[in-house]
C-alpha atoms as a PDB file:
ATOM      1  CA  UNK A   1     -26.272  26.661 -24.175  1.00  0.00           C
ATOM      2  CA  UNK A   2     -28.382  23.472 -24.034  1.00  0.00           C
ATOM      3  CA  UNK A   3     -26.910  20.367 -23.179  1.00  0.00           C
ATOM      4  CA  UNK A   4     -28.288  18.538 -26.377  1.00  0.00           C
ATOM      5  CA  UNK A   5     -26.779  21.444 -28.260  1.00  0.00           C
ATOM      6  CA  UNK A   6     -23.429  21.080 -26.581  1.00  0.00           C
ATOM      7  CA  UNK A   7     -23.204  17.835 -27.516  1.00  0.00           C
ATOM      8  CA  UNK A   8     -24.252  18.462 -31.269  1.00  0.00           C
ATOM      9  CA  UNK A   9     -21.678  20.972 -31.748  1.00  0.00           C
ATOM     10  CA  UNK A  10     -18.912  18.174 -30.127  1.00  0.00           C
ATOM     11  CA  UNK A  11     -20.351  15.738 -32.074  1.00  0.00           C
ATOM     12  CA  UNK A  12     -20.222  18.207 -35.750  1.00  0.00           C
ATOM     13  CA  UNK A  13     -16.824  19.618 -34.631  1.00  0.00           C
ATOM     14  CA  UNK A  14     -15.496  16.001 -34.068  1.00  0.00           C
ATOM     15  CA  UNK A  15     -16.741  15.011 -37.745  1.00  0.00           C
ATOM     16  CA  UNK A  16     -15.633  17.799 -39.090  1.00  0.00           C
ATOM     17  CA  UNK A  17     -11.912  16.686 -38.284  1.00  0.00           C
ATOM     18  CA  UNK A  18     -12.572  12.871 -39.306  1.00  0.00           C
ATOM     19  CA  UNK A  19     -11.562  11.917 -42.894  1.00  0.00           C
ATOM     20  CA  UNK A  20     -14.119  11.164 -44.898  1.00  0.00           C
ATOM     21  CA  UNK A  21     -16.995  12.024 -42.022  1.00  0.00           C
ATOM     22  CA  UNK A  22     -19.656  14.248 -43.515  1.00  0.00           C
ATOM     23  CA  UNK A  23     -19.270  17.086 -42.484  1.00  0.00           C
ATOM     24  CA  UNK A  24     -16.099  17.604 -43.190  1.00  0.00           C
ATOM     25  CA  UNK A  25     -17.725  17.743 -46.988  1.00  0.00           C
ATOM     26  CA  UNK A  26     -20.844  19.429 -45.780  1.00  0.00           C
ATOM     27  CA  UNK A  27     -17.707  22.546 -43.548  1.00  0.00           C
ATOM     28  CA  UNK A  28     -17.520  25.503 -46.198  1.00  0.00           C
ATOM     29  CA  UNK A  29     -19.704  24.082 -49.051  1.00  0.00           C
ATOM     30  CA  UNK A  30     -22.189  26.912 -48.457  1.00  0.00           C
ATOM     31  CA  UNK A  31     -25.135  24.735 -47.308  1.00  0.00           C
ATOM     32  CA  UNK A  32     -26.102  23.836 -43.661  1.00  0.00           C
ATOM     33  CA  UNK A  33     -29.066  21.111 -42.867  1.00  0.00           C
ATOM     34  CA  UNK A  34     -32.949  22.175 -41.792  1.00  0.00           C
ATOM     35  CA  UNK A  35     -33.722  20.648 -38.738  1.00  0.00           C
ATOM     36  CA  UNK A  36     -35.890  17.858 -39.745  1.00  0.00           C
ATOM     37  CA  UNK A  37     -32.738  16.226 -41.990  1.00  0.00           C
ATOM     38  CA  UNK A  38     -30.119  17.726 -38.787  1.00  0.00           C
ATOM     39  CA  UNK A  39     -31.652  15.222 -36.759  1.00  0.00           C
ATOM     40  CA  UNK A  40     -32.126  12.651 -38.886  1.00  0.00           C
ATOM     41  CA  UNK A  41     -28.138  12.354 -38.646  1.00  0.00           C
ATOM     42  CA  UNK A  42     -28.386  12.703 -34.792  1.00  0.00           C
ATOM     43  CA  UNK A  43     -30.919  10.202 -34.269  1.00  0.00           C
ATOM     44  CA  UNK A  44     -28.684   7.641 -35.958  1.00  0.00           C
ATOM     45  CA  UNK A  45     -25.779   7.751 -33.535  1.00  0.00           C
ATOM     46  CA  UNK A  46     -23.253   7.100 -36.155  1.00  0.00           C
ATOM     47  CA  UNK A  47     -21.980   9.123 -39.213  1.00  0.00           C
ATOM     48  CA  UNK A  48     -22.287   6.462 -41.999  1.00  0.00           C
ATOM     49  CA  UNK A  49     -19.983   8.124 -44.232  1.00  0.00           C
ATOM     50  CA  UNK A  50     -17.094   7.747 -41.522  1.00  0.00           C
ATOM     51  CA  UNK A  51     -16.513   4.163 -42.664  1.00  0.00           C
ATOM     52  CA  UNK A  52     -13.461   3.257 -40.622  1.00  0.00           C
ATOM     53  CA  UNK A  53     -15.485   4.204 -37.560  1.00  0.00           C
ATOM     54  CA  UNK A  54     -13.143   6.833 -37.017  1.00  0.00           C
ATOM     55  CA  UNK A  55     -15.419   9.120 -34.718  1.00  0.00           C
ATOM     56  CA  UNK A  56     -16.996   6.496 -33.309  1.00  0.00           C
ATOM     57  CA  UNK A  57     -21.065   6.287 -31.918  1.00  0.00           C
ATOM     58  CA  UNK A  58     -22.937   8.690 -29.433  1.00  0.00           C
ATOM     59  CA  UNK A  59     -26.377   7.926 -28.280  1.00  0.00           C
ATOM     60  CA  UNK A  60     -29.333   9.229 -30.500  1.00  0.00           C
ATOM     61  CA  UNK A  61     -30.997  12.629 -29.711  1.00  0.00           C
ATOM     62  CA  UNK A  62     -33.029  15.338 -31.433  1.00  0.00           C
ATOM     63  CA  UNK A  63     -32.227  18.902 -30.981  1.00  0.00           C
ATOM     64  CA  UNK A  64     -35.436  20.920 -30.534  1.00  0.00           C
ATOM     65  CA  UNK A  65     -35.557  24.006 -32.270  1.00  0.00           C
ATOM     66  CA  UNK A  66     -34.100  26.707 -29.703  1.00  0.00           C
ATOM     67  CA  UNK A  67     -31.166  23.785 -29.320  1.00  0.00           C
ATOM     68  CA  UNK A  68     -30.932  23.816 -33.589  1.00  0.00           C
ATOM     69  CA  UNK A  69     -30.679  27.527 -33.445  1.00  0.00           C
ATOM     70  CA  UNK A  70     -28.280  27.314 -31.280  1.00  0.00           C
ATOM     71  CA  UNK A  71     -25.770  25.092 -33.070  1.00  0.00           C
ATOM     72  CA  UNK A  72     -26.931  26.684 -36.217  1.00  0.00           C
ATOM     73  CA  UNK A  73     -25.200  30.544 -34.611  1.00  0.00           C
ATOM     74  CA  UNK A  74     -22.379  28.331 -34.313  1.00  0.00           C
ATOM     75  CA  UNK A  75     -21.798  26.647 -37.691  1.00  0.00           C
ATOM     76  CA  UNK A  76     -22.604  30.153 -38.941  1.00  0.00           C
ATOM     77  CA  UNK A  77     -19.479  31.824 -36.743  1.00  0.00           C
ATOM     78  CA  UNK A  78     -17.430  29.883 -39.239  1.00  0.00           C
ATOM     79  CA  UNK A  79     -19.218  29.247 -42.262  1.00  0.00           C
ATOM     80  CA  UNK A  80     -20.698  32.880 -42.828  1.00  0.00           C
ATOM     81  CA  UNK A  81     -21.938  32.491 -46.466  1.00  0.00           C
ATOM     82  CA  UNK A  82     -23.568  29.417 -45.409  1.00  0.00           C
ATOM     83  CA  UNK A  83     -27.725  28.716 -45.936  1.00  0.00           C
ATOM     84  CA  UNK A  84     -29.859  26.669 -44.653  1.00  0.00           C
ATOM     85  CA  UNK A  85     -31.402  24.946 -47.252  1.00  0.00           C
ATOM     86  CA  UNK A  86     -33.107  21.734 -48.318  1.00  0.00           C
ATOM     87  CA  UNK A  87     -32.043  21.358 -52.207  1.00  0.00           C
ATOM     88  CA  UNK A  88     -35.190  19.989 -53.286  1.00  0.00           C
ATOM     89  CA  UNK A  89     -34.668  17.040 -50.801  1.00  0.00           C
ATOM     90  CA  UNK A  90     -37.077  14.898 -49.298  1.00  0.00           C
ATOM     91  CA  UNK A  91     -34.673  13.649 -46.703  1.00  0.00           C
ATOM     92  CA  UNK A  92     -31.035  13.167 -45.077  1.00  0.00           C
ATOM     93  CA  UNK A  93     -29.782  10.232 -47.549  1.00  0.00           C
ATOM     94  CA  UNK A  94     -31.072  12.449 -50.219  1.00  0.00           C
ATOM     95  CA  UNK A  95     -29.718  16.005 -48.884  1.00  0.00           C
ATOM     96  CA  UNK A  96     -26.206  14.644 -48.235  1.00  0.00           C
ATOM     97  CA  UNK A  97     -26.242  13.026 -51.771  1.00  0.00           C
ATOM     98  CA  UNK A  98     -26.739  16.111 -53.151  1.00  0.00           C
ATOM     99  CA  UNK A  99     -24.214  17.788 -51.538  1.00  0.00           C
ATOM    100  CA  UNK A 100     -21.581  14.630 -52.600  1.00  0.00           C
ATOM    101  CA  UNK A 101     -22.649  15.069 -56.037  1.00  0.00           C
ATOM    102  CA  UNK A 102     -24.527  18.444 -56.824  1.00  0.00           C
ATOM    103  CA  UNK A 103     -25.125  17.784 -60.451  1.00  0.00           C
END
């Protein structure tokens, strides 16, 4: 495994566990991000949803795409109906509003 992709997984485990961090909405919802709106989350080094700061920074990165697949077999190992899909989204902000509010 990659390093940047060892460090995503921490990173989406960690959040997963954090009340309120994102993807601990985004963890059995069915949907998983493309790349593109993946890293736009990475490259921000903070979740913004995790308002307490709970989880804390890391420093920005971008996962390539052999490093997305990657972390993408592991989401998968535990969200096995999940898709990888962009909902008609343009972007991150967008994509994770319409997973807080799918209507």
């Amino acid at each position: 495994m990659m390093k940047q992709s060892a460090q995503a997984i921490h990173i989406l485990n960690a959040n997963i566990h954090v009340p309120y961090g994102i993807f601990s909405i985004i963890d059995g919802c069915g949907y998983f991000p493309p790349l593109a709106f993946l890293n736009a989350f990475f490259l921000r080094g903070s979740d913004p949803c995790d308002q307490d700061c709970r989880m804390g920074t890391w420093r920005p990165f971008a996962l390539s795409p052999e490093e997305y697949a990657v972390v993408k077999e592991w989401w998968f190992a535990s969200n096995k109906n999940a898709a990888v899909a962009d909902l008609g989204c343009a972007c991150w902000d967008e994509w994770v509003q319409e997973i807080h509010d799918p209507d």
